[in-house]
C-alpha atoms as a PDB file:
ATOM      1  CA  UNK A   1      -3.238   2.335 -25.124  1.00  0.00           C
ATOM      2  CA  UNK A   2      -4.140  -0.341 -22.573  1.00  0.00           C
ATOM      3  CA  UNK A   3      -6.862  -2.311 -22.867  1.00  0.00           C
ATOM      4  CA  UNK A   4      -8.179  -5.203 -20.812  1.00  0.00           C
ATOM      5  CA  UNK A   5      -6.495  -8.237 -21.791  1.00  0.00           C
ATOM      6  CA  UNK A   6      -3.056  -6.109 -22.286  1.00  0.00           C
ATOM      7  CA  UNK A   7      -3.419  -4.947 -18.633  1.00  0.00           C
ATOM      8  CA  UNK A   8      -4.347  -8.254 -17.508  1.00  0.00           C
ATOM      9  CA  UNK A   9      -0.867  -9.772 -19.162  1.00  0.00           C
ATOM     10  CA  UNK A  10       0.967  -7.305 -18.172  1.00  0.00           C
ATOM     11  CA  UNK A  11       0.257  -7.508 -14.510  1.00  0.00           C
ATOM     12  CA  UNK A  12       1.009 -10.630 -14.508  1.00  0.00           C
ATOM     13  CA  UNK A  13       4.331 -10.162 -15.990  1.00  0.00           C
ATOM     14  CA  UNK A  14       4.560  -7.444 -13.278  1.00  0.00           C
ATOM     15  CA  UNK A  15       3.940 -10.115 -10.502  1.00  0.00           C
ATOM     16  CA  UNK A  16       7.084 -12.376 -11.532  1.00  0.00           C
ATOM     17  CA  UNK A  17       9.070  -9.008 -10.766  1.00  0.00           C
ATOM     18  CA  UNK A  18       7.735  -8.747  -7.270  1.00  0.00           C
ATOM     19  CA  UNK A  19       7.939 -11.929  -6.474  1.00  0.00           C
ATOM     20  CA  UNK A  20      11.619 -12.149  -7.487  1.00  0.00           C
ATOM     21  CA  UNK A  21      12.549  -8.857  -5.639  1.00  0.00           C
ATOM     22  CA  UNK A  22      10.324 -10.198  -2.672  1.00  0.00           C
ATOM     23  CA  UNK A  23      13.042 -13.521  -2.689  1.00  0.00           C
ATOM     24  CA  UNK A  24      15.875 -11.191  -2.808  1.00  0.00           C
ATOM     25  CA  UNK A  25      14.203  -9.690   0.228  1.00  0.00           C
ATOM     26  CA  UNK A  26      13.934 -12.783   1.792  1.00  0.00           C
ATOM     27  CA  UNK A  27      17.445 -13.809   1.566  1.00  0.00           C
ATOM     28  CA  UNK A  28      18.702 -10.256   2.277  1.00  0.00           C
ATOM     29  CA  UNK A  29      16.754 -10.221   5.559  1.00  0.00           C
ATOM     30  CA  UNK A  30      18.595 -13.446   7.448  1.00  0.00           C
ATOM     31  CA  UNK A  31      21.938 -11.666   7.269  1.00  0.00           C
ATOM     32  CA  UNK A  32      20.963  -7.878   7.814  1.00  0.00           C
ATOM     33  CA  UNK A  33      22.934  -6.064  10.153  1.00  0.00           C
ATOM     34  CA  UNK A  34      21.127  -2.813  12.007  1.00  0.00           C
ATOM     35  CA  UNK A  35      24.517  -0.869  11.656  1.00  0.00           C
ATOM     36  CA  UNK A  36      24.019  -0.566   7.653  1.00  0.00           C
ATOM     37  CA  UNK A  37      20.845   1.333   7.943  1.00  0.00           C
ATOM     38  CA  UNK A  38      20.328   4.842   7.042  1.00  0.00           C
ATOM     39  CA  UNK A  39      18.460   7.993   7.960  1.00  0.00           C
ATOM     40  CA  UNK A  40      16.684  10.014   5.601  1.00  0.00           C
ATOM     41  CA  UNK A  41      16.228  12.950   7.796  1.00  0.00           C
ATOM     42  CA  UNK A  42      13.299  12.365  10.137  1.00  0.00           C
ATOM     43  CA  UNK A  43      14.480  10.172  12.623  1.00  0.00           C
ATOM     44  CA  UNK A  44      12.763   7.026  12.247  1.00  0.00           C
ATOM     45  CA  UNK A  45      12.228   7.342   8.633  1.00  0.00           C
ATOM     46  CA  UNK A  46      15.141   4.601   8.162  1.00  0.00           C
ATOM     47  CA  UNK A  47      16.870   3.391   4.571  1.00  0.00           C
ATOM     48  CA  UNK A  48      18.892   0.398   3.959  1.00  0.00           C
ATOM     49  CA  UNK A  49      20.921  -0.914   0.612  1.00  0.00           C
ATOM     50  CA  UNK A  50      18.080  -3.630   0.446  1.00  0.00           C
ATOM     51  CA  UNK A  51      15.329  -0.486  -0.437  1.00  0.00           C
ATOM     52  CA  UNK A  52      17.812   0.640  -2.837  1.00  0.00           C
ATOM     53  CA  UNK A  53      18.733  -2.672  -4.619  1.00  0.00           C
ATOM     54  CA  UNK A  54      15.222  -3.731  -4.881  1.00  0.00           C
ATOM     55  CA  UNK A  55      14.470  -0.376  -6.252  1.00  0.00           C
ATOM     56  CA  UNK A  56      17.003  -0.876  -8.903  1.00  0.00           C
ATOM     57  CA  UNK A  57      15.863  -4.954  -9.523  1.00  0.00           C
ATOM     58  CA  UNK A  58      12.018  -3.070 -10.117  1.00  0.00           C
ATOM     59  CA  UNK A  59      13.308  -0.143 -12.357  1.00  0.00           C
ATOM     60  CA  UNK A  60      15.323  -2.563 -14.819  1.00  0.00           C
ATOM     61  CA  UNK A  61      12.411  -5.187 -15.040  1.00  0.00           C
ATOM     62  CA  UNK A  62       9.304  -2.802 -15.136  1.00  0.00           C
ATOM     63  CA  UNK A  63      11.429  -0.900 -18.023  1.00  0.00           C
ATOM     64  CA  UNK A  64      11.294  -3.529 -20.412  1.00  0.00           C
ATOM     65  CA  UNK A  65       7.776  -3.918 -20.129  1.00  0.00           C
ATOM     66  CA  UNK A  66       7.007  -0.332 -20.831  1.00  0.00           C
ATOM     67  CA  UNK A  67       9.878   1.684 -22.057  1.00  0.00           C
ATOM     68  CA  UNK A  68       7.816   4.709 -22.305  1.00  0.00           C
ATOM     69  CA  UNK A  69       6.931   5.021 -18.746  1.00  0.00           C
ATOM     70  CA  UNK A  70       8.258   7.108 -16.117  1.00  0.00           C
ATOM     71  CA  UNK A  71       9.076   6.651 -12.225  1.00  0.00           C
ATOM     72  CA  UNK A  72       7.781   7.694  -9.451  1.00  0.00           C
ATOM     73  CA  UNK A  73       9.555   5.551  -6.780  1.00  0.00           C
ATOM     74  CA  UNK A  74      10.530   6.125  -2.792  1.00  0.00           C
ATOM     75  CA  UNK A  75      14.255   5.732  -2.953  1.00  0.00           C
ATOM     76  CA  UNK A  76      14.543   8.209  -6.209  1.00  0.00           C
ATOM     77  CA  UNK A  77      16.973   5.751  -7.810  1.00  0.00           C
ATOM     78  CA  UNK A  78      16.159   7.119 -11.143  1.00  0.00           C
ATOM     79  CA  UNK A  79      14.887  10.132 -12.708  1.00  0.00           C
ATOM     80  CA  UNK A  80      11.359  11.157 -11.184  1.00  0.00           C
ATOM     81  CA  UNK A  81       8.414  12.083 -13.202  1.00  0.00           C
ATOM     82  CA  UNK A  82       4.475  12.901 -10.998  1.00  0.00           C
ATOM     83  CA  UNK A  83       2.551  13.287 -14.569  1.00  0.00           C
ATOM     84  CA  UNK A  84       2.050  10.813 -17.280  1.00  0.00           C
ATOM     85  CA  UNK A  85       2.270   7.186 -17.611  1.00  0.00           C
ATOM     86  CA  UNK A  86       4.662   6.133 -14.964  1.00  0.00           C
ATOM     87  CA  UNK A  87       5.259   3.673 -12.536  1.00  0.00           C
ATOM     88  CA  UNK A  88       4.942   4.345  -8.828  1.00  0.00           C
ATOM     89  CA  UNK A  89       6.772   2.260  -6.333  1.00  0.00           C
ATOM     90  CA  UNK A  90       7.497   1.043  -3.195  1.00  0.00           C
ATOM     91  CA  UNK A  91      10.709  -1.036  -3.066  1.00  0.00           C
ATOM     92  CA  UNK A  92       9.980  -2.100   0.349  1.00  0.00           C
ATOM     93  CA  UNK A  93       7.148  -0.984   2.268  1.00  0.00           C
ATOM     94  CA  UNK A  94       7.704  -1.471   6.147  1.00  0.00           C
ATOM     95  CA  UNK A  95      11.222  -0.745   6.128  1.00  0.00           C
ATOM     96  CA  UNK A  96      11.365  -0.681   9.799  1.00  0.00           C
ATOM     97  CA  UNK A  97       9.621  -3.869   9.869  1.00  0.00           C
ATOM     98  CA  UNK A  98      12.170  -5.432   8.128  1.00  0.00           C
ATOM     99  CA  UNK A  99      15.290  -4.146   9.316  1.00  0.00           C
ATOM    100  CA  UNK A 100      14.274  -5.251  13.381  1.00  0.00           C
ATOM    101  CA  UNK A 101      13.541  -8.474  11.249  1.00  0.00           C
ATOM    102  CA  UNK A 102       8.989  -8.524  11.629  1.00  0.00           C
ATOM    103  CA  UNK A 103       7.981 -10.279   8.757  1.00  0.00           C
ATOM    104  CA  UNK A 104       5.778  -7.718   7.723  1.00  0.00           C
ATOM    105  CA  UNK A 105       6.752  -5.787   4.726  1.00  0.00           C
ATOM    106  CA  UNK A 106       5.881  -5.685   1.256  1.00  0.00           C
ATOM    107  CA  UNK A 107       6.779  -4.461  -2.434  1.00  0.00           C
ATOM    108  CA  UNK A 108       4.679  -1.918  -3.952  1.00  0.00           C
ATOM    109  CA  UNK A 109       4.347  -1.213  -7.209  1.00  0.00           C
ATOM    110  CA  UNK A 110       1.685   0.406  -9.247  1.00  0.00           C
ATOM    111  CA  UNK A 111       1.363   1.678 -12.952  1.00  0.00           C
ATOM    112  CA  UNK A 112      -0.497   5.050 -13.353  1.00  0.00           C
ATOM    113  CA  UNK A 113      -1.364   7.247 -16.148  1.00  0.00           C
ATOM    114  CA  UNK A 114      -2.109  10.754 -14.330  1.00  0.00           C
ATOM    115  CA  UNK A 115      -4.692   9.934 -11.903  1.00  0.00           C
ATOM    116  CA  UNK A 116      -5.791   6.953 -13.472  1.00  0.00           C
ATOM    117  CA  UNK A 117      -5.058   3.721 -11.489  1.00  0.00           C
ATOM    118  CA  UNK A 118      -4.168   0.956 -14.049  1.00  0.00           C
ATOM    119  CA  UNK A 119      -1.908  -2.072 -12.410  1.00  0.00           C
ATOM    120  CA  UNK A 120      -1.641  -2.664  -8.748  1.00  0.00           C
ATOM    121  CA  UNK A 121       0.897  -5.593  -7.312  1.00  0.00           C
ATOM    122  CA  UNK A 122       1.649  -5.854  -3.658  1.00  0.00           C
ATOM    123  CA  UNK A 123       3.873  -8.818  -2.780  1.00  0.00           C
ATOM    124  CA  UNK A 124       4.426  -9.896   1.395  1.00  0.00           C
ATOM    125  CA  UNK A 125       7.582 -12.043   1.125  1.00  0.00           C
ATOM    126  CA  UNK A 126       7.437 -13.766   4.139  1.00  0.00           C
ATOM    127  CA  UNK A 127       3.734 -15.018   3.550  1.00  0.00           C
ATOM    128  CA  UNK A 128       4.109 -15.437   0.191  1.00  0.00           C
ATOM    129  CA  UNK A 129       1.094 -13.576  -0.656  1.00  0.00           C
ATOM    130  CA  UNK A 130       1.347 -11.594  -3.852  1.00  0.00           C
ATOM    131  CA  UNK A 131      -2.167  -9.246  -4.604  1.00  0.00           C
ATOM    132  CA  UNK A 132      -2.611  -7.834  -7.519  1.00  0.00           C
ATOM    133  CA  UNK A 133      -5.171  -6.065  -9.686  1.00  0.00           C
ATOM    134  CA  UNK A 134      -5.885  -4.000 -13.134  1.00  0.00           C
ATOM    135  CA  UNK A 135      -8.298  -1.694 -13.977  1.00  0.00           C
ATOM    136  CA  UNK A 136     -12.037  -3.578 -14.505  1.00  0.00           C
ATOM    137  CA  UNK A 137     -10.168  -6.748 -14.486  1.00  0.00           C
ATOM    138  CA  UNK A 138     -11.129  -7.381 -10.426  1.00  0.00           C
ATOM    139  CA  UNK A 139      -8.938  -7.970  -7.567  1.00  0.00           C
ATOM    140  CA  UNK A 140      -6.342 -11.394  -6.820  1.00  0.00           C
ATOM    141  CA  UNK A 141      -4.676 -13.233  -4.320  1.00  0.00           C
ATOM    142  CA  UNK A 142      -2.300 -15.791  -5.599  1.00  0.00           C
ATOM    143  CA  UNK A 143      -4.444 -16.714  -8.784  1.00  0.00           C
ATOM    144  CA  UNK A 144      -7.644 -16.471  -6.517  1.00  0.00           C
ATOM    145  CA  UNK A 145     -10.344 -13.981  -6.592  1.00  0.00           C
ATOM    146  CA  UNK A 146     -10.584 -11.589  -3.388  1.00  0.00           C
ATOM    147  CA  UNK A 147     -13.513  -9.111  -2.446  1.00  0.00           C
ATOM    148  CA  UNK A 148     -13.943  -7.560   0.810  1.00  0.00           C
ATOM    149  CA  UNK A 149     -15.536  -8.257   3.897  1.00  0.00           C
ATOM    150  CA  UNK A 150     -19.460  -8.491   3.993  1.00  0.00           C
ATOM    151  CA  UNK A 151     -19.703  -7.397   7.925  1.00  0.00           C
ATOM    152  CA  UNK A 152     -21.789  -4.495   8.064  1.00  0.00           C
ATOM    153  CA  UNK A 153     -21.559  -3.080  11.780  1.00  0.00           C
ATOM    154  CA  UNK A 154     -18.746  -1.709  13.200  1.00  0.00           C
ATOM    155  CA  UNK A 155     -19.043  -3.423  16.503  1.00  0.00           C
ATOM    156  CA  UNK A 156     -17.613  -6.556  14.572  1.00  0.00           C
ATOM    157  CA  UNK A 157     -15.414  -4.763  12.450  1.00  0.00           C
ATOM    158  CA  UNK A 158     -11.239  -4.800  12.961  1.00  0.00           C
ATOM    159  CA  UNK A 159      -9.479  -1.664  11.835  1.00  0.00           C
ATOM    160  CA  UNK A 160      -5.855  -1.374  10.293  1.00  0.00           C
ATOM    161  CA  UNK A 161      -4.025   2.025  10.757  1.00  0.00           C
ATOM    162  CA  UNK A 162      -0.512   3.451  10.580  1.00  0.00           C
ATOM    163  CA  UNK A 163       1.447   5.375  12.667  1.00  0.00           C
ATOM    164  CA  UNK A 164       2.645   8.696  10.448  1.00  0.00           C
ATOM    165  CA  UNK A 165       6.511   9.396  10.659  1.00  0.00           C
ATOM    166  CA  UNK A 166       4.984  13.134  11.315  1.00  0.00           C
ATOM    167  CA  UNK A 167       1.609  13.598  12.879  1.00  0.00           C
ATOM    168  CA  UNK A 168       1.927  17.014  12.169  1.00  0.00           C
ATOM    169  CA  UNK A 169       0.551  18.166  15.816  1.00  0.00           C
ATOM    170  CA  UNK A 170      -2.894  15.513  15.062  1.00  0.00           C
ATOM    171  CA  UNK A 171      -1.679  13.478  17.455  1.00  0.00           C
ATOM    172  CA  UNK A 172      -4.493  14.392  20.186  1.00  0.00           C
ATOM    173  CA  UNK A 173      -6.869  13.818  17.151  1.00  0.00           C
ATOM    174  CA  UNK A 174      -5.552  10.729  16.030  1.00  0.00           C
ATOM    175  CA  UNK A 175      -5.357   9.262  19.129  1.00  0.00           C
ATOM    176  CA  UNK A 176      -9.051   9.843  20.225  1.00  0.00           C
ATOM    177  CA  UNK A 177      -9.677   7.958  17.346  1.00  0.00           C
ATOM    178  CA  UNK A 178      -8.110   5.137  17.812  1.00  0.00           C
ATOM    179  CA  UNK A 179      -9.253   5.302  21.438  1.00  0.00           C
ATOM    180  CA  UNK A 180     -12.865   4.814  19.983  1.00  0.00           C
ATOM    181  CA  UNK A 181     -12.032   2.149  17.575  1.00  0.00           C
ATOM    182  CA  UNK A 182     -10.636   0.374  20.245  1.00  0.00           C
ATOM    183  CA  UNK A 183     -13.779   0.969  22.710  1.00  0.00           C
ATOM    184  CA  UNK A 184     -16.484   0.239  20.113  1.00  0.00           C
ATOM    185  CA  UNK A 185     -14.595  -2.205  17.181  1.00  0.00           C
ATOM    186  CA  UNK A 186     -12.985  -5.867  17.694  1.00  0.00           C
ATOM    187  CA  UNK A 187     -10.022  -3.409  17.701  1.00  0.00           C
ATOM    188  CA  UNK A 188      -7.024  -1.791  15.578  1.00  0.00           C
ATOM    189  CA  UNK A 189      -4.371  -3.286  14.268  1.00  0.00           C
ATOM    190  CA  UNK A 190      -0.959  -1.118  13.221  1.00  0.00           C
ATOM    191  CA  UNK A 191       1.349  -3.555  10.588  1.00  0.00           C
ATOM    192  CA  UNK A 192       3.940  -1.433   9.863  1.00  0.00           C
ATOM    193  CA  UNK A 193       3.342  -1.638   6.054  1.00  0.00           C
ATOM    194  CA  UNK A 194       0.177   0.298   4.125  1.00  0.00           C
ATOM    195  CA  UNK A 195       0.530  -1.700   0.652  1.00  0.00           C
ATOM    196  CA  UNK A 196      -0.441  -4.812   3.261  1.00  0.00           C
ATOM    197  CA  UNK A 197      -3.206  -3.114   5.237  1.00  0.00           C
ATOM    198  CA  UNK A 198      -4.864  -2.058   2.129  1.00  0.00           C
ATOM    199  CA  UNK A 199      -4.444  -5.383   0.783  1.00  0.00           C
ATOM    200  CA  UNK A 200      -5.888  -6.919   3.824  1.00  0.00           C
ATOM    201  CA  UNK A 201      -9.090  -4.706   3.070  1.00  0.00           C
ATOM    202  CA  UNK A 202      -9.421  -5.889   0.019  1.00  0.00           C
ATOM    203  CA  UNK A 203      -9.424  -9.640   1.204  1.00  0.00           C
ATOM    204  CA  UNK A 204     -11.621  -8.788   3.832  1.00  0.00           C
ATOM    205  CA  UNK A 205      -8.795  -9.469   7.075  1.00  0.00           C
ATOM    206  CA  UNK A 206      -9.495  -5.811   7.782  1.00  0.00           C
ATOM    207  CA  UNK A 207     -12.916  -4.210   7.547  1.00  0.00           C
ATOM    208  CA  UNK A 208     -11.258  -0.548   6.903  1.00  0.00           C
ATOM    209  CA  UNK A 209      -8.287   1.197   7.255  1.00  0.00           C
ATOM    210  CA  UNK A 210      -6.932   4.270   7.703  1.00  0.00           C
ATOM    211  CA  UNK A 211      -4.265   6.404   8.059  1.00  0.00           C
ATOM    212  CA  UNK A 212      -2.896  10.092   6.819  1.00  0.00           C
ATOM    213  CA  UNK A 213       0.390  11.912   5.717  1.00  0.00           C
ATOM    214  CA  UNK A 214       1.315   9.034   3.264  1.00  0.00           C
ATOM    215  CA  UNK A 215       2.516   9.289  -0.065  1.00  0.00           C
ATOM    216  CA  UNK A 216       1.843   8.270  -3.335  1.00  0.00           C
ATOM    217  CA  UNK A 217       3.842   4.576  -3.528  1.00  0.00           C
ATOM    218  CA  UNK A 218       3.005   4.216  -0.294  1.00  0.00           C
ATOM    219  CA  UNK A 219      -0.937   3.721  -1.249  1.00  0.00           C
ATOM    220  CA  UNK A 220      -1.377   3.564  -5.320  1.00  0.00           C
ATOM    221  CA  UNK A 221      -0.946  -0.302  -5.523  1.00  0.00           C
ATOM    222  CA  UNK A 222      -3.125  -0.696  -2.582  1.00  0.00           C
ATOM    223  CA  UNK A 223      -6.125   2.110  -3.669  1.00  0.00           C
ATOM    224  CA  UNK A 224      -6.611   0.119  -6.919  1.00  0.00           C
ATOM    225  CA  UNK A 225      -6.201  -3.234  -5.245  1.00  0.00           C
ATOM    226  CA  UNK A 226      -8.770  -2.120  -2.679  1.00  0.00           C
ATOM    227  CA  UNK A 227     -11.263  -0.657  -5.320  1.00  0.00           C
ATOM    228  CA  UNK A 228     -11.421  -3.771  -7.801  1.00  0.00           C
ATOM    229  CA  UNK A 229     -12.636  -5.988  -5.061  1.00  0.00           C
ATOM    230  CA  UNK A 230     -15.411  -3.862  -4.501  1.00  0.00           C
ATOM    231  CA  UNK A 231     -14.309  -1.843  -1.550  1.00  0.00           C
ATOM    232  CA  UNK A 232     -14.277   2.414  -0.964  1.00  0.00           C
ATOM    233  CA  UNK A 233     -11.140   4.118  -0.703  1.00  0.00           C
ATOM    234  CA  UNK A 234     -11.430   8.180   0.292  1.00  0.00           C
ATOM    235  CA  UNK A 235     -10.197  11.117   1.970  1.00  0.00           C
ATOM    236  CA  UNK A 236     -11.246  11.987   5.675  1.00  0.00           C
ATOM    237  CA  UNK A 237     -14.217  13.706   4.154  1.00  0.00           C
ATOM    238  CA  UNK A 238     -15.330  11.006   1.613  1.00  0.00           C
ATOM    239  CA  UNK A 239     -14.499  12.386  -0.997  1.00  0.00           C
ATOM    240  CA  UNK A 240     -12.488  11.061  -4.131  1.00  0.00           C
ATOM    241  CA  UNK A 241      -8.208  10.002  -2.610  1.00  0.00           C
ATOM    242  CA  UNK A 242      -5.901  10.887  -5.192  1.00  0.00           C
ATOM    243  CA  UNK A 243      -2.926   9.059  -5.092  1.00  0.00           C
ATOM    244  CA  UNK A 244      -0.432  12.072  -5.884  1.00  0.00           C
ATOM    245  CA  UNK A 245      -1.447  13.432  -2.702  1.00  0.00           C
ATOM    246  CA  UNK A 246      -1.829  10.010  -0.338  1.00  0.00           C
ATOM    247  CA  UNK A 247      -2.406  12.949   2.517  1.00  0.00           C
ATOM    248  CA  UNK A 248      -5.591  11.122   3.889  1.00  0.00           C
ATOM    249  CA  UNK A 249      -6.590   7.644   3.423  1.00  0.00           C
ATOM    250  CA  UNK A 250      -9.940   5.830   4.723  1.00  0.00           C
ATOM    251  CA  UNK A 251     -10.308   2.443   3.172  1.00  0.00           C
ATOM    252  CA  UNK A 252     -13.299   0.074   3.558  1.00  0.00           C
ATOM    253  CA  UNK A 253     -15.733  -2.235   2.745  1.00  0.00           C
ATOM    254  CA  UNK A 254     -18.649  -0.652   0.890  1.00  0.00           C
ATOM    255  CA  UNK A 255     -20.849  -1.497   4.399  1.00  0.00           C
ATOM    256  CA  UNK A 256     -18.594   0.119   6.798  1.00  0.00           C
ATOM    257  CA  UNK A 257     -17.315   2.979   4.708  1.00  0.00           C
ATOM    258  CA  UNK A 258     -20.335   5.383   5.950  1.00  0.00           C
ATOM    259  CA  UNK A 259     -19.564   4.504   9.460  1.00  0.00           C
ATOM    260  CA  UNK A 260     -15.599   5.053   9.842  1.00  0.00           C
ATOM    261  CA  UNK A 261     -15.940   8.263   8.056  1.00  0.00           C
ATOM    262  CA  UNK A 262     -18.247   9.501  10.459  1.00  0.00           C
ATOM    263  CA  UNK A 263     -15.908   8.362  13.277  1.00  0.00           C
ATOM    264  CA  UNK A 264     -13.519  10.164  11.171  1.00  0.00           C
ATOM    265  CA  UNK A 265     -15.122  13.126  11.107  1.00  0.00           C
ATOM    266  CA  UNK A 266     -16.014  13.470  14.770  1.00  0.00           C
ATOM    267  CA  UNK A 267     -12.520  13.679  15.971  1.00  0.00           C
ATOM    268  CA  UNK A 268     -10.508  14.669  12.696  1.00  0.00           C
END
């Protein structure tokens, strides 16, 4: 259905509809008022019109590429489909980021048939930093080519993670292992936004990242992002990460891969 140059054109259509929705974003954020957010039931898993009108801007553009497609988005502005071609996405990824006004938050947006990753565009707004990839095609930053980092110790190796909204009583696990990172790494970093940190692996900022209890626009853009510049994305175990599930995520540079899954391991 899709081969390489069609995927190639068509990301780059898909780009222009980041980047616009990352502008809106942009203007959106100077005037944002805390009292207009929303709660989507867990406590600090916040909402504001901004997700939901970027979600909207997304669903109108990306359906005029590919009318066939489906959805698979966070805000479940329009009918929701897990199977199939579809498009999975993350209006605005670091919500909380953005609503306390941190420049750190991204759109998301992926196109996947089944399990297989096909597109992946992450746009930052506020660094104007759009990465994209498509399948076989490599991985981009702003027109350039990315790959990850060639450091091959962990000693000299900085981590991303996340904090979960739910740590789902790991939180004496997850904390030991940050504890080690921090003891034996150049340290962690948490962003607020997973699209970015697995972005940042694939342009070698990060040497790996991880982080569990996601979901699937949370992390499809990113895993394919991640994978065409020649990095390793996994579960816990390394094993294969399917983005329908999202529940464990360890990405990395082919060189440190080995190592943070055995860190991983240890305390998981």
């Amino acid at each position: 259905m899709f081969n390489t140059e069609k995927l190639k054109q068509l990301t780059l259509q898909v780009t222009k509809l980041a980047r616009e929705a990352g502008d809106f974003q942009l203007t959106e954020l100077k005037n944002f008022e805390l009292s207009r957010i929303e709660h989507k039931g867990r406590g600090n898993d916040l909402v504001s019109y901004v997700d939901k009108e970027t979600e909207k801007m997304l669903i109108t553009g990306l359906s005029k590429l590919v009318p066939e497609a489906g959805f698979e988005t966070e805000e479940g502005t329009v009918e929701q489909t897990v199977k199939g071609l579809r498009w999975v996405i993350d209006p605005l990824d670091g919500t909380t980021n953005f609503l306390h006004k941190i420049p750190a938050f991204s759109v998301s947006i992926a196109l996947v048939d089944d399990d297989d990753l096909l597109i992946g565009v992450v746009h930052e707004p506020s660094r104007n930093e759009c990465f994209y990839a498509w399948k076989n095609g490599g991985a981009y930053m702003n027109g350039e080519t990315i790959e990850v980092s060639k450091i091959d110790n962990m000693g000299d190796a900085l981590i991303g993670t996340g904090f979960p909204y739910s740590l789902r009583g790991k939180s004496d696990e997850y904390f030991a292992i940050i504890r080690h990172i921090v003891e034996t790494t150049h340290g962690a970093r948490r962003l607020g936004s997973a699209a970015i940190d697995l972005c940042y692996v694939a342009c070698g900022r990060f040497e790996a990242y991880f982080e569990f209890n996601l979901k699937p626009w949370d992390v499809a853009a990113g895993i394919l992002i991640v994978r065409e510049a020649g990095g390793m994305v996994s579960n816990y175990s390394g094993g294969p990460d399917r983005c329908q599930t999202a529940e464990e995520v360890c990405a990395a540079s082919t060189a440190i891969h080995p190592a943070m899954i055995e860190v991983l391991q240890k305390y998981w």
